[in-house]
N, C-alpha and C. Protein backbone atom coordinates (compact mmCIF):
# COMPACT_ATOMS: atom_id res chain seq x y z
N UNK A 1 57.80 125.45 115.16
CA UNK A 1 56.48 124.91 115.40
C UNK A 1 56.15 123.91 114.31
N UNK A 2 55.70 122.72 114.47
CA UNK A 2 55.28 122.01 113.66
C UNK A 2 53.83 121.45 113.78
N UNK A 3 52.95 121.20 112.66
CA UNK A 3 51.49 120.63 113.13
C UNK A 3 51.31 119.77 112.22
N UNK A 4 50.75 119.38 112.60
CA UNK A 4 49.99 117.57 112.03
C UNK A 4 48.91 117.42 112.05
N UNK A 5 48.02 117.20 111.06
CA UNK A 5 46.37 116.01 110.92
C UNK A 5 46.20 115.73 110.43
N UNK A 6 45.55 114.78 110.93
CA UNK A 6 45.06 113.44 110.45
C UNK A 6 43.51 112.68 110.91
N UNK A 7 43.45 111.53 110.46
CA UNK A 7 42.01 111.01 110.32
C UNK A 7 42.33 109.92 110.90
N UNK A 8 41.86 109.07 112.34
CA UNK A 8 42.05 108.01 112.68
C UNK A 8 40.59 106.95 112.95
N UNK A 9 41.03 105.83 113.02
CA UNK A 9 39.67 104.68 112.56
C UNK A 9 39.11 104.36 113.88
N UNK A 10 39.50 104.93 115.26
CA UNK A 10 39.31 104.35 116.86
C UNK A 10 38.52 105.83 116.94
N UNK A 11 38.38 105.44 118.44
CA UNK A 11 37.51 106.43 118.90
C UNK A 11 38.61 107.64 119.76
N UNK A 12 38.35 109.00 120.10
CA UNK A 12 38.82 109.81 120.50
C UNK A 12 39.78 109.14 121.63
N UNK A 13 39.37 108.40 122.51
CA UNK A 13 39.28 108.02 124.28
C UNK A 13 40.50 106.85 123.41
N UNK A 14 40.59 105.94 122.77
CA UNK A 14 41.24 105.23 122.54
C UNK A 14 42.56 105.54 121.76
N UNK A 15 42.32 106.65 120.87
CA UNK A 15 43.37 107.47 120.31
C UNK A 15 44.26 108.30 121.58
N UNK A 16 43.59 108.62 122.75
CA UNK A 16 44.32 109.18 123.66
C UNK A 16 45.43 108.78 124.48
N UNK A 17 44.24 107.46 124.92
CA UNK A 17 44.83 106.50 125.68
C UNK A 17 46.52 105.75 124.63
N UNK A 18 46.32 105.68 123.80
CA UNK A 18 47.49 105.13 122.96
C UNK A 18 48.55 106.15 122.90
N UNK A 19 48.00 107.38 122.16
CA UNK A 19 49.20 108.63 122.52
C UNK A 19 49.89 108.65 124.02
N UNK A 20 48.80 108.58 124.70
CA UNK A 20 49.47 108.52 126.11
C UNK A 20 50.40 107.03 126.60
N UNK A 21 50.05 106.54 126.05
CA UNK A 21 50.79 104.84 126.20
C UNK A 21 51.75 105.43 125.46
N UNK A 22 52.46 105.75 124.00
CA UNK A 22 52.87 105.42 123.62
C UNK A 22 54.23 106.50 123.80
N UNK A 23 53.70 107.77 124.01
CA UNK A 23 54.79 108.56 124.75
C UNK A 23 55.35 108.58 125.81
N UNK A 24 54.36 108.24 126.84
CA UNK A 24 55.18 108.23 127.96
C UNK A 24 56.05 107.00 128.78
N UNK A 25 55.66 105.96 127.72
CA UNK A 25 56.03 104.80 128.06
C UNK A 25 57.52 104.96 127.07
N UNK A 26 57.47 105.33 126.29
CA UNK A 26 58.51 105.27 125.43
C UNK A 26 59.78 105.86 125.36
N UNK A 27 59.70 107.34 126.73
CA UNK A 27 60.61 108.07 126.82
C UNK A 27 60.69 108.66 128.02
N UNK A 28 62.03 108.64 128.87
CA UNK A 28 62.49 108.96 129.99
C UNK A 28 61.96 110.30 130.07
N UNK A 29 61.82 111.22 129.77
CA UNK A 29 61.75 112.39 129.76
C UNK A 29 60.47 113.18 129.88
N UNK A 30 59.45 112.45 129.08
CA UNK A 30 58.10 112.46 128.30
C UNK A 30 57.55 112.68 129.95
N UNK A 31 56.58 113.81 130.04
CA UNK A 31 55.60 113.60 131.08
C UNK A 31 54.44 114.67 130.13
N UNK A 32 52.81 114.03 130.76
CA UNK A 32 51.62 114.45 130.63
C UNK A 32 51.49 115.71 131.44
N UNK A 33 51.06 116.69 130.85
CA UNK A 33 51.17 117.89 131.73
C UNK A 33 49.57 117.91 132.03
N UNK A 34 48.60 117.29 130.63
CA UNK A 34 47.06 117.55 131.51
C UNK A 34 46.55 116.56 130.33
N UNK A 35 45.40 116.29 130.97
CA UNK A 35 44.38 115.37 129.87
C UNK A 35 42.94 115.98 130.18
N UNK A 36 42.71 116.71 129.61
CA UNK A 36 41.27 117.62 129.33
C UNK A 36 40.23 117.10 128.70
N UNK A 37 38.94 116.38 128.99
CA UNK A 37 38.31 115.72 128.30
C UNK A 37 36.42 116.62 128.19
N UNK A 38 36.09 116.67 127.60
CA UNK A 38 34.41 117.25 127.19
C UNK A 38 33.75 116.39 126.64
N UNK A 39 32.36 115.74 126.94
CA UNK A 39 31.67 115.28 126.38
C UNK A 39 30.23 115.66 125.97
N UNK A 40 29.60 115.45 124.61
CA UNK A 40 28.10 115.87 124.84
C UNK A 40 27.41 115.03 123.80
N UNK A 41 26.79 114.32 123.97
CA UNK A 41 25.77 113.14 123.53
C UNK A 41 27.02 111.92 122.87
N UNK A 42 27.00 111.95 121.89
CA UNK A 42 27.83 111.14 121.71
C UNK A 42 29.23 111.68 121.10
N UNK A 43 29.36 112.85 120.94
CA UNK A 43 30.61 114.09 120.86
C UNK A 43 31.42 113.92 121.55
N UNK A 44 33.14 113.77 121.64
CA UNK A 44 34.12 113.82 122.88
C UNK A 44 34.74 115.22 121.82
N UNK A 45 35.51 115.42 123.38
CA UNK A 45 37.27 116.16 122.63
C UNK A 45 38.11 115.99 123.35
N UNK A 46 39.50 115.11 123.52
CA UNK A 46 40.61 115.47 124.26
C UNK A 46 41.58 116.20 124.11
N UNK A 47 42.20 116.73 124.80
CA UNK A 47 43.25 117.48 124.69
C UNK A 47 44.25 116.90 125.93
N UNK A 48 45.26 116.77 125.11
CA UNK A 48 46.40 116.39 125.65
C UNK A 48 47.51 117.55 125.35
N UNK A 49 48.35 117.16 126.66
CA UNK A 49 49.57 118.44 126.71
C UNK A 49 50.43 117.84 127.33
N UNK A 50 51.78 117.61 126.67
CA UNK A 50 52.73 116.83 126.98
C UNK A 50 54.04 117.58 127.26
N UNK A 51 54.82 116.97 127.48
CA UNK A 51 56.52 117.80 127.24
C UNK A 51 57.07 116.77 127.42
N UNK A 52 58.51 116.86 126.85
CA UNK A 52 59.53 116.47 126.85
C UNK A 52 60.79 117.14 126.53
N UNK A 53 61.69 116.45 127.33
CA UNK A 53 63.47 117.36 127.20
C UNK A 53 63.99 116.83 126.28
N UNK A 54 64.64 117.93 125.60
CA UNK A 54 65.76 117.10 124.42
C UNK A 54 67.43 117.49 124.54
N UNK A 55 68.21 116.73 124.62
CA UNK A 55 69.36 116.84 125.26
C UNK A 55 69.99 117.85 123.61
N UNK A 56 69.27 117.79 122.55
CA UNK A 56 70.32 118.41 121.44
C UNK A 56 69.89 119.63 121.40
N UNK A 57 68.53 120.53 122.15
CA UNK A 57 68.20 121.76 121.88
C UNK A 57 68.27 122.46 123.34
N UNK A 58 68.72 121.25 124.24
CA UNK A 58 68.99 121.62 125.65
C UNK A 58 67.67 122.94 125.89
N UNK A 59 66.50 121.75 125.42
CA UNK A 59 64.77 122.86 125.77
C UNK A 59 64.08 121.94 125.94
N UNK A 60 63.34 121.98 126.72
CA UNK A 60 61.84 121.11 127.16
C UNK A 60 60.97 121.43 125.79
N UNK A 61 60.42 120.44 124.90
CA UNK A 61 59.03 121.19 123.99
C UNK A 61 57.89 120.50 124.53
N UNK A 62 56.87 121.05 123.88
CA UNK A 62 55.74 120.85 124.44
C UNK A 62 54.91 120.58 123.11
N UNK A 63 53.56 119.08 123.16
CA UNK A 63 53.03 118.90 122.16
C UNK A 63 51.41 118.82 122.97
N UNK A 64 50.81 119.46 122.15
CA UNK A 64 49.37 119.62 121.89
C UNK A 64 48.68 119.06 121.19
N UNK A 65 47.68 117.59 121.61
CA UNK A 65 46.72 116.97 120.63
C UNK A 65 45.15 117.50 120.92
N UNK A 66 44.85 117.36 119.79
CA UNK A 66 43.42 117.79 120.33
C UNK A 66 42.87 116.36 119.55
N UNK A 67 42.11 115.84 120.02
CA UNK A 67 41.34 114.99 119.54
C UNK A 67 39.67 114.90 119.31
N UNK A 68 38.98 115.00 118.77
CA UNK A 68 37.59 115.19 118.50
C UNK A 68 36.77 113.94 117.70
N UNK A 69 35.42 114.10 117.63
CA UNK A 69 34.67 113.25 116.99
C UNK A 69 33.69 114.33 116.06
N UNK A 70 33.87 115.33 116.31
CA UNK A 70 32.65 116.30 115.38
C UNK A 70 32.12 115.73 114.60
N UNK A 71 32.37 115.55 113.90
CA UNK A 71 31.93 115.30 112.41
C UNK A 71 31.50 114.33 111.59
N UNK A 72 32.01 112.75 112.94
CA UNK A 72 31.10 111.37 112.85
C UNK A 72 32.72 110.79 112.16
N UNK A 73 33.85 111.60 112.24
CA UNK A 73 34.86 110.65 112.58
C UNK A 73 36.21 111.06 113.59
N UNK A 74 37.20 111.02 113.70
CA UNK A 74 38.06 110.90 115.10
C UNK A 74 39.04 111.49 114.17
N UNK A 75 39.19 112.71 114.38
CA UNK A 75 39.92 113.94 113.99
C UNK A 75 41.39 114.20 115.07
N UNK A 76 42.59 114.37 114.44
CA UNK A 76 43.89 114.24 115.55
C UNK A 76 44.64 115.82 114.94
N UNK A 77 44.62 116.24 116.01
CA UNK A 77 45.59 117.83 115.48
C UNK A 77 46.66 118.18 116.84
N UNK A 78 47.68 117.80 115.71
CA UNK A 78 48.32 117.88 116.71
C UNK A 78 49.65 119.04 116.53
N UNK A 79 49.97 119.80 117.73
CA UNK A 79 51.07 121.45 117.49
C UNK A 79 52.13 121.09 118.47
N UNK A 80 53.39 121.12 117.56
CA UNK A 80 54.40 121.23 119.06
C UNK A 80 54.49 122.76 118.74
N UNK A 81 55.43 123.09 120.25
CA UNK A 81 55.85 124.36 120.34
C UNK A 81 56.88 124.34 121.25
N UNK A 82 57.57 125.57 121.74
CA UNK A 82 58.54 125.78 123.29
C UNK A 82 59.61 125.53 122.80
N UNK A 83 59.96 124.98 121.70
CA UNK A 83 60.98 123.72 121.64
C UNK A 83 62.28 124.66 120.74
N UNK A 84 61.99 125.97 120.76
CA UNK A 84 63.35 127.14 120.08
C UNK A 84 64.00 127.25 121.01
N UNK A 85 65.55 127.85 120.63
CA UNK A 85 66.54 128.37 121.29
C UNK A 85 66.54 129.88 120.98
N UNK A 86 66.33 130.34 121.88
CA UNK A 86 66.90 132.25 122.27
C UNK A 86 65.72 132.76 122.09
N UNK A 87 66.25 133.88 121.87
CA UNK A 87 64.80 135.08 122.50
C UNK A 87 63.89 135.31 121.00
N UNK A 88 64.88 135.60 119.95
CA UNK A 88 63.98 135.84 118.61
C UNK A 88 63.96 135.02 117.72
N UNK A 89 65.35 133.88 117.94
CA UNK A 89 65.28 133.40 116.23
C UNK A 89 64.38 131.58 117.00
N UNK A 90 63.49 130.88 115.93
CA UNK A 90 62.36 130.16 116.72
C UNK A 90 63.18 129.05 115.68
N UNK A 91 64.40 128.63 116.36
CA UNK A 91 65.07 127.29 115.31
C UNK A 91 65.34 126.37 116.70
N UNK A 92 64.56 125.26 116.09
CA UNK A 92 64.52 124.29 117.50
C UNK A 92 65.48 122.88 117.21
N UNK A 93 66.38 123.10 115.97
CA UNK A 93 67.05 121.62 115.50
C UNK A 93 66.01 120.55 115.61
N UNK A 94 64.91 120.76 114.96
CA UNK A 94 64.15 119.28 115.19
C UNK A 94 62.98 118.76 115.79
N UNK A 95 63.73 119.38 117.39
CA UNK A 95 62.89 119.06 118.72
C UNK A 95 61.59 118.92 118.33
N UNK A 96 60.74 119.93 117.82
CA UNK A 96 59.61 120.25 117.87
C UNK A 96 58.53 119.43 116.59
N UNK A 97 59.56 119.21 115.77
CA UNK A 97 58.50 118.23 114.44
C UNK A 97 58.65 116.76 115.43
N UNK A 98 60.17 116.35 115.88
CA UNK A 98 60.48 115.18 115.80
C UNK A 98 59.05 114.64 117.14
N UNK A 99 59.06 115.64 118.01
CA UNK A 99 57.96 115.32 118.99
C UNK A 99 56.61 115.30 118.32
N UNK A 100 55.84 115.98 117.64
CA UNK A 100 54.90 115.66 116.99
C UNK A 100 54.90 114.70 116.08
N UNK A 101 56.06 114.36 115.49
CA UNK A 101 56.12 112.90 114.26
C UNK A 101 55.63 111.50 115.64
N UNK A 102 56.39 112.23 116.64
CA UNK A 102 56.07 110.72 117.33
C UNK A 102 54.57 110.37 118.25
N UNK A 103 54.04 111.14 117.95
CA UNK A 103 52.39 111.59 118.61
C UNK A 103 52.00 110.86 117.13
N UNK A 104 52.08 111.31 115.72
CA UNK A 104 51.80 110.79 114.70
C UNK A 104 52.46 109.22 114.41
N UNK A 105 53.18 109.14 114.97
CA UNK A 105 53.84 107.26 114.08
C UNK A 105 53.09 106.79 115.63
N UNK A 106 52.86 107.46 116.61
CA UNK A 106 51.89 106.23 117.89
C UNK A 106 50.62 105.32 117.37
N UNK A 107 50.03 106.53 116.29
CA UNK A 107 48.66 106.19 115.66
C UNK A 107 48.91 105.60 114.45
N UNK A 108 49.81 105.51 113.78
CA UNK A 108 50.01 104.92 112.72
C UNK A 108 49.86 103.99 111.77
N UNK A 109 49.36 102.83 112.86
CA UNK A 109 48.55 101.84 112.42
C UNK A 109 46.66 101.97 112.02
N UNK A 110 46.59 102.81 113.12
CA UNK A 110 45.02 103.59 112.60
C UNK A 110 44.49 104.71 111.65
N UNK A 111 45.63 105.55 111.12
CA UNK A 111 45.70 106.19 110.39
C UNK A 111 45.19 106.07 109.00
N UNK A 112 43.47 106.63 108.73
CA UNK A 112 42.85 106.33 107.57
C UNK A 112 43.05 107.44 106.52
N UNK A 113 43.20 108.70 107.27
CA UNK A 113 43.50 110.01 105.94
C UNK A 113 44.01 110.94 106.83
N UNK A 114 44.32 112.23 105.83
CA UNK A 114 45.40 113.03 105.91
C UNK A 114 43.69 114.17 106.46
């Protein structure tokens, strides 16, 4: 399992829209499993749920963004998971950071803090 956050300078809806540009455009494999959106006055949150196959862990993983505005700035948290081999030991060679690094280098250019 790997997780990531960060602080981005766009708005929730635009941080989404780019994650979503930037994964699924970028990889054969990559599909959106849901885009969950809440709004209330000027408050969003998305949640995105993705997957992708990786031919070296021969496993589908799965990455989780949540995106928010709470707090009067555009908050990105993002969890892979799924992405182990066998029943107990949770070693995924990779799969699972390398998919969340790339949810993180999509935003990269907007990226104001940790």
């Amino acid at each position: 399992m790997s997780v990531k956050e960060f602080t981005v300078k766009i708005s929730p809806a635009e941080a989404a829209n780019t994650i979503e540009s930037e994964i699924l455009r970028g990889s054969i494999s990559g599909t959106l499993v849901d885009h969950y959106v809440r709004t209330t006055g000027s408050a969003e949150v998305h949640v995105l749920i993705m997957e992708k196959y990786y031919m070296r862990s021969n496993n589908r993983a799965s990455v989780t963004a949540t995106i928010d505005n709470f707090d009067g700035s555009t908050r990105v948290h993002v969890v892979a998971a799924g992405s182990s081999e066998g029943v107990f030991f949770r070693f995924d060679w990779g799969a699972g950071n390398s998919f969340a690094t790339s949810v993180e280098r999509s935003l990269e250019q907007y990226i104001i803090g940790e």
